[in-house]
Protein backbone atom coordinates (compact mmCIF):
# COMPACT_ATOMS: atom_id res chain seq x y z
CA UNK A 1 0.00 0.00 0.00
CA UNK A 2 3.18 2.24 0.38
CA UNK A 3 3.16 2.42 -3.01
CA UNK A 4 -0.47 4.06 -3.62
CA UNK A 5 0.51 6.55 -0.89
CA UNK A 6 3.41 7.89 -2.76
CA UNK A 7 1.92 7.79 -6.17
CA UNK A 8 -1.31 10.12 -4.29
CA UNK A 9 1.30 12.38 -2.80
CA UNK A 10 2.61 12.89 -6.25
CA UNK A 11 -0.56 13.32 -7.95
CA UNK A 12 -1.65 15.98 -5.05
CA UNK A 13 1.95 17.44 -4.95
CA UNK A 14 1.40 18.07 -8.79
CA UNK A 15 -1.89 19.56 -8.35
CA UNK A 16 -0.70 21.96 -5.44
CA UNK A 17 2.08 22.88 -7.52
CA UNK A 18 -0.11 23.60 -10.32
CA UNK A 19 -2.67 25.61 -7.96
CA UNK A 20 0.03 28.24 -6.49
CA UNK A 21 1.80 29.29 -8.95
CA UNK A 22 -1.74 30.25 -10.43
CA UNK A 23 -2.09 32.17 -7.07
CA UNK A 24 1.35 32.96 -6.84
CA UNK A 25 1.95 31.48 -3.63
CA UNK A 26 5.34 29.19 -1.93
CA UNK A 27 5.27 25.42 -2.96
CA UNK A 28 5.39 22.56 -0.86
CA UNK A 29 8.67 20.10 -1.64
CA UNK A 30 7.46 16.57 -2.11
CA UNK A 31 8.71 15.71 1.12
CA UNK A 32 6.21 18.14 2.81
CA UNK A 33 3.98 16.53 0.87
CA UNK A 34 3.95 13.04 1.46
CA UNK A 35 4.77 14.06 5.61
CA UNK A 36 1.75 16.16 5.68
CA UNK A 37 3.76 19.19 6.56
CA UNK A 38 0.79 21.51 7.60
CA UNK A 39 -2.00 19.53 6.54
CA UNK A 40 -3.25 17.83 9.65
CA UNK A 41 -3.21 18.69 12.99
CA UNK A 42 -0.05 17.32 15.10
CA UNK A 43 -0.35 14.80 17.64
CA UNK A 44 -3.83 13.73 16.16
CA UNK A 45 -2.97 10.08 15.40
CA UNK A 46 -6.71 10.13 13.50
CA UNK A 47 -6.23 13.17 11.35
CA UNK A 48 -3.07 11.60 11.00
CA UNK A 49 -4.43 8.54 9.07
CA UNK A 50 -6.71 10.47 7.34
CA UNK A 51 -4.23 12.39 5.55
CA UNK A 52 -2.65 8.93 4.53
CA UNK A 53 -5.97 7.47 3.58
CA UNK A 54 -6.54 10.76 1.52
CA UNK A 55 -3.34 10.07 -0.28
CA UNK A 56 -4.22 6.42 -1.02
CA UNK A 57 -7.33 7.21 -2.40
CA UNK A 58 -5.93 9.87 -4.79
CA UNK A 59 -3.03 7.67 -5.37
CA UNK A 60 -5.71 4.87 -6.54
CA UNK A 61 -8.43 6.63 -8.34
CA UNK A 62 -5.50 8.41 -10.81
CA UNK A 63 -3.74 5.83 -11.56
CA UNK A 64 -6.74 3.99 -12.21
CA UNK A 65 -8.32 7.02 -14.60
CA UNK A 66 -4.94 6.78 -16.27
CA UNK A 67 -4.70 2.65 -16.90
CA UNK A 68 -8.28 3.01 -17.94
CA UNK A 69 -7.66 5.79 -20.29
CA UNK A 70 -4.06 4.00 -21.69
CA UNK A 71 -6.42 0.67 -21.84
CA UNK A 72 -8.78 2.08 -24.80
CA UNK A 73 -6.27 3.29 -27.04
């Protein structure tokens, strides 16, 4: 499952990369990212796994879209 969770925190890093410099605003590194630097609350083991959950389920619905996509050509 390690695997889903860095392909999400690509696909979101991408997307917040994408998103400020349209509002002209500091990136996040990768690391940040996939940590969730500033996206949950610290010392909330729940929020915690949510984050990581989140990042599964983005890692899995993309990469599904894209196979599916690549799959009717």
């Amino acid at each position: 499952m390690y695997f889903f969770d860095y392909l999400g925190a690509f696909y979101f890093w991408v997307w917040l990369n994408i998103w400020n410099s349209v509002n002209d605003t500091k990136r996040p590194t990768f690391k940040e990212v996939l940590e969730g630097k500033d996206r949950h609350q610290e010392g909330d083991i729940v929020d915690l796994h949510a984050y990581g959950l989140k990042l599964k389920f983005i890692g899995g619905v993309v990469t599904m879209v894209i196979v599916s996509i690549l799959a009717k050509f």
